[in-house]
C-alpha atoms as a PDB file:
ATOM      1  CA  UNK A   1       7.309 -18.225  36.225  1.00  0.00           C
ATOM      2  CA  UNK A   2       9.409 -19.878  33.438  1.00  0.00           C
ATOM      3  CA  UNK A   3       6.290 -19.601  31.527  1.00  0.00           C
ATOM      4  CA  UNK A   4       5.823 -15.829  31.439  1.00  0.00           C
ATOM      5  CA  UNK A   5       9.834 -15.803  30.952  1.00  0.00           C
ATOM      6  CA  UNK A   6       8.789 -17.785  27.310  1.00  0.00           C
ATOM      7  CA  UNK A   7       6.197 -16.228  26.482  1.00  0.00           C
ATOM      8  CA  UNK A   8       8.715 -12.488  27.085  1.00  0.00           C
ATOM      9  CA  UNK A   9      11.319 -14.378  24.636  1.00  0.00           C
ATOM     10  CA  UNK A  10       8.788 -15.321  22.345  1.00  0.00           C
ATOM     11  CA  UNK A  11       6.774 -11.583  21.869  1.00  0.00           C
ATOM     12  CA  UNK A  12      10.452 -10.161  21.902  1.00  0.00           C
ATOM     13  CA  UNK A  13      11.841 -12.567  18.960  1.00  0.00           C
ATOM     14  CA  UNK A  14       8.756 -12.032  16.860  1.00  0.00           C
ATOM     15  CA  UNK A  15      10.005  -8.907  15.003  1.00  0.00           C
ATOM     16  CA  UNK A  16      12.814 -10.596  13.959  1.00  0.00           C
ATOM     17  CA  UNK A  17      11.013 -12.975  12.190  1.00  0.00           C
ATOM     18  CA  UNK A  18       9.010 -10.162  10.461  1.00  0.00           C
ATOM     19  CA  UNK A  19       5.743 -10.657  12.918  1.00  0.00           C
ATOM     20  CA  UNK A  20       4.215  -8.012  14.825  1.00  0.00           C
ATOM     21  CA  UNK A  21       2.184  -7.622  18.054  1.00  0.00           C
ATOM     22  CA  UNK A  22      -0.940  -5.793  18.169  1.00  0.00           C
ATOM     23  CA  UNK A  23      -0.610  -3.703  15.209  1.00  0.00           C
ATOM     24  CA  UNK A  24      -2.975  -4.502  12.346  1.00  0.00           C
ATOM     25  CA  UNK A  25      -1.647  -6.232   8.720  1.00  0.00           C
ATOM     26  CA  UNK A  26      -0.432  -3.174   6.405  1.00  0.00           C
ATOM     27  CA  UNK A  27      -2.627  -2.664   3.491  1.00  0.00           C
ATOM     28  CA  UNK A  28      -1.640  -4.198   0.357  1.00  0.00           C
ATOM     29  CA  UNK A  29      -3.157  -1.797  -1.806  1.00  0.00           C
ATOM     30  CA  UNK A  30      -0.521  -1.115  -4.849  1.00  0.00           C
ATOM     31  CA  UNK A  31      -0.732   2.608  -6.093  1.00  0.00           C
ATOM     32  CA  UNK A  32       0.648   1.484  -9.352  1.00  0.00           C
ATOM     33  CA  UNK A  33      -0.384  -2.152 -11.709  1.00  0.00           C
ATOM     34  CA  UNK A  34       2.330  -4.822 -12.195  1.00  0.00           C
ATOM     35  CA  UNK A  35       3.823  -4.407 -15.712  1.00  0.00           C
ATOM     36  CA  UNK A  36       2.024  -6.804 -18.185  1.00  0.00           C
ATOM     37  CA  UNK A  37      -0.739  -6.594 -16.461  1.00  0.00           C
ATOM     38  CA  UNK A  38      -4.628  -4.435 -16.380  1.00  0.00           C
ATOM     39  CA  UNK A  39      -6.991  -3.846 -13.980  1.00  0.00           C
ATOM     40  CA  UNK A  40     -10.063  -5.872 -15.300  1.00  0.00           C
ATOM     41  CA  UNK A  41     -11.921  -2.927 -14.298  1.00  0.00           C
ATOM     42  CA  UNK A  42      -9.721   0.017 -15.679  1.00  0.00           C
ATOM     43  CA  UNK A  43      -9.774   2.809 -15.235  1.00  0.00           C
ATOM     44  CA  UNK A  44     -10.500   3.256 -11.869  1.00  0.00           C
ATOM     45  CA  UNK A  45     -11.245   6.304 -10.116  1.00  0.00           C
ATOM     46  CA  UNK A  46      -9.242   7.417  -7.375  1.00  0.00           C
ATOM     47  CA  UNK A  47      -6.957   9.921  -5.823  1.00  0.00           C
ATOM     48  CA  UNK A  48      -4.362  10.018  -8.255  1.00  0.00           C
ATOM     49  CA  UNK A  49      -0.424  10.778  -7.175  1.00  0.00           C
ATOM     50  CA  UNK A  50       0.873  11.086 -10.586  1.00  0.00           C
ATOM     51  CA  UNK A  51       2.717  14.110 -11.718  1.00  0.00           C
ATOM     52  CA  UNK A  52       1.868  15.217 -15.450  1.00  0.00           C
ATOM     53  CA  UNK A  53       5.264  14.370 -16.570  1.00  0.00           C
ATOM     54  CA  UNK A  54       4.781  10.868 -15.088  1.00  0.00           C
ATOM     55  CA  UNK A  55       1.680  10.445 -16.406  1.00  0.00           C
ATOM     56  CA  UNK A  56       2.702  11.266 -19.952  1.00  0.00           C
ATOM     57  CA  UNK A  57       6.264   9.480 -19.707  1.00  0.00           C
ATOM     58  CA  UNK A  58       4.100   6.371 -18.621  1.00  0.00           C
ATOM     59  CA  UNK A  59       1.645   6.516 -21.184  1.00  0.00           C
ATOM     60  CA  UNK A  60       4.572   6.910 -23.585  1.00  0.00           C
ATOM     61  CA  UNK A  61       5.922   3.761 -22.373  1.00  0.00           C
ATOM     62  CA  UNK A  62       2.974   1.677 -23.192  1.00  0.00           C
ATOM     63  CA  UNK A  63       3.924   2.310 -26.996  1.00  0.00           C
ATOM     64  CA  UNK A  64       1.904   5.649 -27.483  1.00  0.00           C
ATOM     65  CA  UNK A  65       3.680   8.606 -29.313  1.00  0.00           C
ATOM     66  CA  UNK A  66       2.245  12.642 -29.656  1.00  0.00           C
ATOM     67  CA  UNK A  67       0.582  12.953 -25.898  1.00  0.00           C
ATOM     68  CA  UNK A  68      -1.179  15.934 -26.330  1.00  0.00           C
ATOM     69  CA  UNK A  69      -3.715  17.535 -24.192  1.00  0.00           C
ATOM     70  CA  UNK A  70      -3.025  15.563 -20.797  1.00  0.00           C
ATOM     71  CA  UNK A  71      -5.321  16.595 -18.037  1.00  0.00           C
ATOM     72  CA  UNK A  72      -5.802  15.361 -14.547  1.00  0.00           C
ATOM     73  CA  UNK A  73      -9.951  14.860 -14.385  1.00  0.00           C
ATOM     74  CA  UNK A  74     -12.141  15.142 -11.813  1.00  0.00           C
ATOM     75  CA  UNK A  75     -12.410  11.442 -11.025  1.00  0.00           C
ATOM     76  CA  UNK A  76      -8.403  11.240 -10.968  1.00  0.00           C
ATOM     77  CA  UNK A  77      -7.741  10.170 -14.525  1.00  0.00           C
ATOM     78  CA  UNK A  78      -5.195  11.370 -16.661  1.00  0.00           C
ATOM     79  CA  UNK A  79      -6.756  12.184 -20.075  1.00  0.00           C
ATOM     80  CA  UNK A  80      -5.061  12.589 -23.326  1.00  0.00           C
ATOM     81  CA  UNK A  81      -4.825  12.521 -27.051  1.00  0.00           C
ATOM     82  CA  UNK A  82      -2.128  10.101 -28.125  1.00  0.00           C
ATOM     83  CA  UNK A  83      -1.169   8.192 -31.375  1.00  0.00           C
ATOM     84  CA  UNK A  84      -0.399   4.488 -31.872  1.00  0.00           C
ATOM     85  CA  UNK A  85       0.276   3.265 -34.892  1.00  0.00           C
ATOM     86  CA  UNK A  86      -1.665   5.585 -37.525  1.00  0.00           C
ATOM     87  CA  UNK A  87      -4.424   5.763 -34.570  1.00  0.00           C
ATOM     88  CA  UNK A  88      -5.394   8.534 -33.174  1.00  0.00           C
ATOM     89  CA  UNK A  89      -7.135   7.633 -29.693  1.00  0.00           C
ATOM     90  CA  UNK A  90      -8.037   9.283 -26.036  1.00  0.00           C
ATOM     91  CA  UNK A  91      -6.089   7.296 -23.370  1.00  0.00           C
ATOM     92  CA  UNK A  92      -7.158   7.522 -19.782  1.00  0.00           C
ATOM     93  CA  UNK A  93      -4.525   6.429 -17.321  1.00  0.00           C
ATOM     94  CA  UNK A  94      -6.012   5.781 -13.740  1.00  0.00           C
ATOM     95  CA  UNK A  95      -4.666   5.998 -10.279  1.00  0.00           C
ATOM     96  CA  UNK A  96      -3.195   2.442 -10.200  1.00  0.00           C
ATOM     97  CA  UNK A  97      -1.390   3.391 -13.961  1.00  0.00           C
ATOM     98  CA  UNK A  98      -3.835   1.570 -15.906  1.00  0.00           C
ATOM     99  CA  UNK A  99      -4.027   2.710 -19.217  1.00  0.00           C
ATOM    100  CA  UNK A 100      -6.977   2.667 -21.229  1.00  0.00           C
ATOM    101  CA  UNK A 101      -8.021   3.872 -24.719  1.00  0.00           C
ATOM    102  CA  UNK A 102     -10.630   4.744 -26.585  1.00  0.00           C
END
């Protein structure tokens, strides 16, 4: 009996130590990439949950100026025309917020 009583503590304690019972591990999937860093395999396609004026205010913070022409694709990129430096390039930002250009 005083081993079914432990075992009842135990399960009931577990959530405070951040465990759970019988419910699967939550996906660690992140919907956006850790500053400094790219997706070796940018840009990936995917449902993307950017807004336009995210999109664009994030490409803007990776350095590029003049985002013209942004447009969600079919794959789930954001493409647009964008200047860096005295470059003119096509920047493709993914699902995850990878930013690629061309």
């Amino acid at each position: 009996m005083k081993k079914y009583i432990l075992l009842a503590a135990f399960i009931v304690a577990l959530p405070a130590f951040g465990m759970r019972v019988g419910v699967a591990a939550e996906a660690q999937t992140p919907a956006i990439a850790t500053p400094g860093s790219t997706n070796a395999t940018a840009p990936v396609p995917g449902k993307n949950s950017f807004t336009e004026d995210q999109a664009r205010k994030r490409i803007t913070d990776a350095g590029y100026s003049d985002v013209t022409d942004l447009k969600l694709g079919d794959q789930g990129f954001w493409v647009a025309t964008a200047t860096k430096g005295a470059a003119t390039v096509q920047v493709t930002m993914d699902y995850q917020g990878n930013i690629v250009a061309r």
